[in-house]
C-alpha atoms as a PDB file:
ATOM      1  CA  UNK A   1      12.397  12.256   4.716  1.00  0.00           C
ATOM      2  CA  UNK A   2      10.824   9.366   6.549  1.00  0.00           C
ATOM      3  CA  UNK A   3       7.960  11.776   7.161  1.00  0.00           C
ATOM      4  CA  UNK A   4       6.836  12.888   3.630  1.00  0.00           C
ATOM      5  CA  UNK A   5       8.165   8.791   2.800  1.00  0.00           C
ATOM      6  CA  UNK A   6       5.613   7.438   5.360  1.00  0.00           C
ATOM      7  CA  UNK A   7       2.847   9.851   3.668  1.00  0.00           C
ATOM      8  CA  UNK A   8       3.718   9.200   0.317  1.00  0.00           C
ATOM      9  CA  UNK A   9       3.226   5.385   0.844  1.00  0.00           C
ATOM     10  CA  UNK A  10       0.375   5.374   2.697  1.00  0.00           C
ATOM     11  CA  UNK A  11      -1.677   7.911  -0.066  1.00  0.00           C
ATOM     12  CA  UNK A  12      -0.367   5.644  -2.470  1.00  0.00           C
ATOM     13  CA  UNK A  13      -1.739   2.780  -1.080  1.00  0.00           C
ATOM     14  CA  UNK A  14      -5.193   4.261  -0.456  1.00  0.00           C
ATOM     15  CA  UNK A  15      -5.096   5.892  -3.982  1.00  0.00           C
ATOM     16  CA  UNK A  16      -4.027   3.101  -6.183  1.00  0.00           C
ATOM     17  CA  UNK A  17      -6.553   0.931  -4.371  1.00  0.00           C
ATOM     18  CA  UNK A  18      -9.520   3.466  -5.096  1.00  0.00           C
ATOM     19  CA  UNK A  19      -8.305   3.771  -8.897  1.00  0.00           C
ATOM     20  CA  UNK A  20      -8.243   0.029  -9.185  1.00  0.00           C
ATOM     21  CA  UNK A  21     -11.541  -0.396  -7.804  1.00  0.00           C
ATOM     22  CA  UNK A  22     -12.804   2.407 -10.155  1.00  0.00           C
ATOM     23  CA  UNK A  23     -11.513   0.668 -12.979  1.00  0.00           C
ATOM     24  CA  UNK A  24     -12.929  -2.868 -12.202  1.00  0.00           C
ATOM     25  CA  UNK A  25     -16.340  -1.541 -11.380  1.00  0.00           C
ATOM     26  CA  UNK A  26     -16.473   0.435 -14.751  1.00  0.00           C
ATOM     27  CA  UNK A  27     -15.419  -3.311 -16.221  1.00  0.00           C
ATOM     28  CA  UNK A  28     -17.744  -5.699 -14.704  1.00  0.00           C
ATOM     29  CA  UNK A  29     -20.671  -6.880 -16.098  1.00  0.00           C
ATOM     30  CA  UNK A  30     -24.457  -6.072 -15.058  1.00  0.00           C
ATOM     31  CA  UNK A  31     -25.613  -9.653 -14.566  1.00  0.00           C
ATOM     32  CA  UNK A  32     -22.756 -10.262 -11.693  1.00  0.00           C
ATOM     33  CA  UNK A  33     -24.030 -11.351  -8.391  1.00  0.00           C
ATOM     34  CA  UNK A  34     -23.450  -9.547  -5.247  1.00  0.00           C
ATOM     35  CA  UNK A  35     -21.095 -12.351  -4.133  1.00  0.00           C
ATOM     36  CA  UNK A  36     -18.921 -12.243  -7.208  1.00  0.00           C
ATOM     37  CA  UNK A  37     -18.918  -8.257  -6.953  1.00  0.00           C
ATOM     38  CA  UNK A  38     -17.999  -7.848  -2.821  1.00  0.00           C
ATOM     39  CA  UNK A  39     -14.808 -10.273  -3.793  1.00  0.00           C
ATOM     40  CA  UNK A  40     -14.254  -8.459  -6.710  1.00  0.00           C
ATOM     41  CA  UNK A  41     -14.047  -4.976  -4.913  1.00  0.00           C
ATOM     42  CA  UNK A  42     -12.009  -6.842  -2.232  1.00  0.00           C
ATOM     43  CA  UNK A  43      -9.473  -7.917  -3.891  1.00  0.00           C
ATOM     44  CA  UNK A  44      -9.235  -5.455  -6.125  1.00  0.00           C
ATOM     45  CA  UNK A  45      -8.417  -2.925  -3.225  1.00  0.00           C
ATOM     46  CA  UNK A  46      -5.740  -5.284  -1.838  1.00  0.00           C
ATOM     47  CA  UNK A  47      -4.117  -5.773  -5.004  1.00  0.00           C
ATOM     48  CA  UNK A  48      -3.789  -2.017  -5.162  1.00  0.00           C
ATOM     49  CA  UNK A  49      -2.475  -1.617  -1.760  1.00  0.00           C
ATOM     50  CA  UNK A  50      -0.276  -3.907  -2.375  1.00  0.00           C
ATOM     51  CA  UNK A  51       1.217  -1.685  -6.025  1.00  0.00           C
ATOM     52  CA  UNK A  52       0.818   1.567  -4.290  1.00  0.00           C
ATOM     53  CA  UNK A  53       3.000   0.175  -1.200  1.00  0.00           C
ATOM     54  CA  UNK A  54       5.676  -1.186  -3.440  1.00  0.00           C
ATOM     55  CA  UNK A  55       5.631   1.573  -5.445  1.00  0.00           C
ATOM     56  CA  UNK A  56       5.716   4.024  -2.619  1.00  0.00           C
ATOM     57  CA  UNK A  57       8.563   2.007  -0.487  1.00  0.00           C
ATOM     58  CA  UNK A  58      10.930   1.975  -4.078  1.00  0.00           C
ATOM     59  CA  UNK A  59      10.288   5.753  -4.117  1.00  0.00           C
ATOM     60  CA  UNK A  60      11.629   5.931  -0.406  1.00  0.00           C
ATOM     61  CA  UNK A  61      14.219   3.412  -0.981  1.00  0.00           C
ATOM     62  CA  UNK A  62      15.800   5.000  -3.583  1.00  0.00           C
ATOM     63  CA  UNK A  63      15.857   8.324  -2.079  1.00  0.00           C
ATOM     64  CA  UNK A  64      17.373   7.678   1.412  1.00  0.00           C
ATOM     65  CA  UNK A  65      20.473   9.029   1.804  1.00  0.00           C
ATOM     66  CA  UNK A  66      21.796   8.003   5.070  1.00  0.00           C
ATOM     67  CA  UNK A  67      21.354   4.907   6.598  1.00  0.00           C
ATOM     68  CA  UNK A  68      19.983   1.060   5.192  1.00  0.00           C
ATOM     69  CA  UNK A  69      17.779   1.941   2.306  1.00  0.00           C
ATOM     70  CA  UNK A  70      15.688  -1.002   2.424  1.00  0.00           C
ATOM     71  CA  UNK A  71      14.665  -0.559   6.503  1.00  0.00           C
ATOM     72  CA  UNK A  72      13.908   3.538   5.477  1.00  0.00           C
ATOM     73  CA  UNK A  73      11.603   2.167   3.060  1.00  0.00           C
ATOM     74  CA  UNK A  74      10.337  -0.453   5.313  1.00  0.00           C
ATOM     75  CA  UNK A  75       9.605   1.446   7.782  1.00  0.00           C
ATOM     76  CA  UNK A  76       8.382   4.063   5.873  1.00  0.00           C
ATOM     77  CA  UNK A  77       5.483   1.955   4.758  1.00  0.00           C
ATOM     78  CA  UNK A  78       4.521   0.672   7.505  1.00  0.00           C
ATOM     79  CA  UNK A  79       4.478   4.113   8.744  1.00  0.00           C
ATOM     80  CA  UNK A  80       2.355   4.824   6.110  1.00  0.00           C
ATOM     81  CA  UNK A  81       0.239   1.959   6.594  1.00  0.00           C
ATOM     82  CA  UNK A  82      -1.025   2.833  10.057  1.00  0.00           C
ATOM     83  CA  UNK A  83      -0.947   6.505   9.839  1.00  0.00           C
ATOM     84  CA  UNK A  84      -3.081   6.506   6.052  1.00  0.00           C
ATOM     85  CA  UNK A  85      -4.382   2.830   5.034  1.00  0.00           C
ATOM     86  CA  UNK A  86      -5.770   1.417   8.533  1.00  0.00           C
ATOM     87  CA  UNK A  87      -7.967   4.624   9.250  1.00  0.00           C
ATOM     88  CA  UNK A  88      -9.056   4.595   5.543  1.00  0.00           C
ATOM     89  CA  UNK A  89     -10.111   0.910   6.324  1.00  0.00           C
ATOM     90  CA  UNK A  90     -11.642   1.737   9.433  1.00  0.00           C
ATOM     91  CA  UNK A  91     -13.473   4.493   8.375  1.00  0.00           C
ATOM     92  CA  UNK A  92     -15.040   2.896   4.968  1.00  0.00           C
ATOM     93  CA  UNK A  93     -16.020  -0.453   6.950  1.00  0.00           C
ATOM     94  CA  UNK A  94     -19.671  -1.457   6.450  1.00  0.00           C
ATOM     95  CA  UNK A  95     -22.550  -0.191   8.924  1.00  0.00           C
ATOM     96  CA  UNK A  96     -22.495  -3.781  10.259  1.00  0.00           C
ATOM     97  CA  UNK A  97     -18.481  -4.092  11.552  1.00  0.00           C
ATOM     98  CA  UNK A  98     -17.696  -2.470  14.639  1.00  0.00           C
ATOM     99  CA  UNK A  99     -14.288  -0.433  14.659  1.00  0.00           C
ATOM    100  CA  UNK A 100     -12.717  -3.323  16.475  1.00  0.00           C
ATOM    101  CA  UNK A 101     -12.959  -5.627  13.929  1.00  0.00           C
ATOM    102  CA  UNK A 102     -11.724  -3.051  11.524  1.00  0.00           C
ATOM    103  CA  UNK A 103      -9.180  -2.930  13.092  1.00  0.00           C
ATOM    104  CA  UNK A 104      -8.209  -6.909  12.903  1.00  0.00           C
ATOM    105  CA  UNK A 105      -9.005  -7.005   9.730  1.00  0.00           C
ATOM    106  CA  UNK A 106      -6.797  -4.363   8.522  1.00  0.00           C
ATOM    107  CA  UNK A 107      -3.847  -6.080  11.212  1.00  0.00           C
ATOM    108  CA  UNK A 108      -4.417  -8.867   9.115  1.00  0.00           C
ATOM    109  CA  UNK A 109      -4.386  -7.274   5.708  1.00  0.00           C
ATOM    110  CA  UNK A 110      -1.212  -5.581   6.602  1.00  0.00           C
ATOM    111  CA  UNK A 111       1.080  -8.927   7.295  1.00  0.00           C
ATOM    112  CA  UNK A 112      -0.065  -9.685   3.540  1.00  0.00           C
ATOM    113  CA  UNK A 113       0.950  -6.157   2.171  1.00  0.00           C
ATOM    114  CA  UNK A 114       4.927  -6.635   4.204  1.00  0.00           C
ATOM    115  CA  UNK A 115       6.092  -8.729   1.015  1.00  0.00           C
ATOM    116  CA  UNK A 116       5.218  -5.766  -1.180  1.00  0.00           C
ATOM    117  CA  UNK A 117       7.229  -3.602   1.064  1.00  0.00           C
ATOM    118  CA  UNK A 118       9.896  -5.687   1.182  1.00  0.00           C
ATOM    119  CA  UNK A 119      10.000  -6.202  -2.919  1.00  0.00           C
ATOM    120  CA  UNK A 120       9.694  -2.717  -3.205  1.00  0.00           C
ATOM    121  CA  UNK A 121      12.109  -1.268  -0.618  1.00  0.00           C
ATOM    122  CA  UNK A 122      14.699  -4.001  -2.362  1.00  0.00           C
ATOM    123  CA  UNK A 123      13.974  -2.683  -5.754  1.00  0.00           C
ATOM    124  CA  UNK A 124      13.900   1.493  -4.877  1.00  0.00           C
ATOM    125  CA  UNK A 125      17.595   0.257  -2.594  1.00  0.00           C
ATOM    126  CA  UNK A 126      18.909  -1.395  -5.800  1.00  0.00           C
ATOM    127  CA  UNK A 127      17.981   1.827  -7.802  1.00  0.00           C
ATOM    128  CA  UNK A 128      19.143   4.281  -5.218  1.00  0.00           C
ATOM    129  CA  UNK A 129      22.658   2.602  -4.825  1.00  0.00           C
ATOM    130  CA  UNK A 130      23.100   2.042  -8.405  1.00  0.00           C
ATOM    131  CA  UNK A 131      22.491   5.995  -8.621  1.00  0.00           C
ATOM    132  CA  UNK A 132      24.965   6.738  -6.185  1.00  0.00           C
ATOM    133  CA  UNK A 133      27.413   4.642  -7.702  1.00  0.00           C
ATOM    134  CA  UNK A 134      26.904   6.435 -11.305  1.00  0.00           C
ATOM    135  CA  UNK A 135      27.441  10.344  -9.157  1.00  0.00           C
ATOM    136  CA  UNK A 136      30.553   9.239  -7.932  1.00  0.00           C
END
């Protein structure tokens, strides 16, 4: 479970970034300046790391069956994180970072993506237990 869990977040982070970028790329005017478009794209990908990783750590979350829910989705993002996200941000960094600071940078992006996890692994626990309690 914390397997497919860990691989679930992490392609939902990477994928709801890329569809969020897609979307404000197709939005944004002609006349913006490169400035306005690099922070644009930026935070457009975080802010969809951020959704996919709260929605992928609910989806864990609510279907752990032994154990705390909200660490199994926890962990399972984080998981997910380095296994998925990190190389995706290593291997789409510009030809002028070097892998090292890659790296940093997505270190640094992650400790803004843990309240995410944590607001989705409370949410998908919530869900879960509330779904258990309805079985019997």
């Amino acid at each position: 479970m914390l397997v497919a869990g860990s691989l679930l977040c992490g392609a939902l982070m990477v994928g709801v970034s890329a569809a969020i970028v897609s979307l404000q790329r197709a939005s944004e005017s002609p006349g913006l300046g490169p400035t306005a478009a690099a922070l644009g794209e930026g935070f457009a990908y975080w802010y969809g790391a951020a959704l996919g990783g709260l929605i992928g750590c609910a989806i864990v979350a609510a279907a752990a069956r032994t154990g705390s829910r909200i660490a199994t989705g926890i962990v399972a993002g984080t998981l997910g994180f380095f296994v998925i996200a990190l190389p995706a941000i290593v291997l789409r960094r510009p030809s002028d970072v070097s892998v090292g600071d890659a790296v940093l940078f997505g270190l640094f992006e992650a400790s803004f993506l843990l309240p995410a996890a944590l607001v989705g692994s409370g949410l998908g626990a919530a869900a879960g237990a509330a779904v258990s309690r309805r079985r019997g």
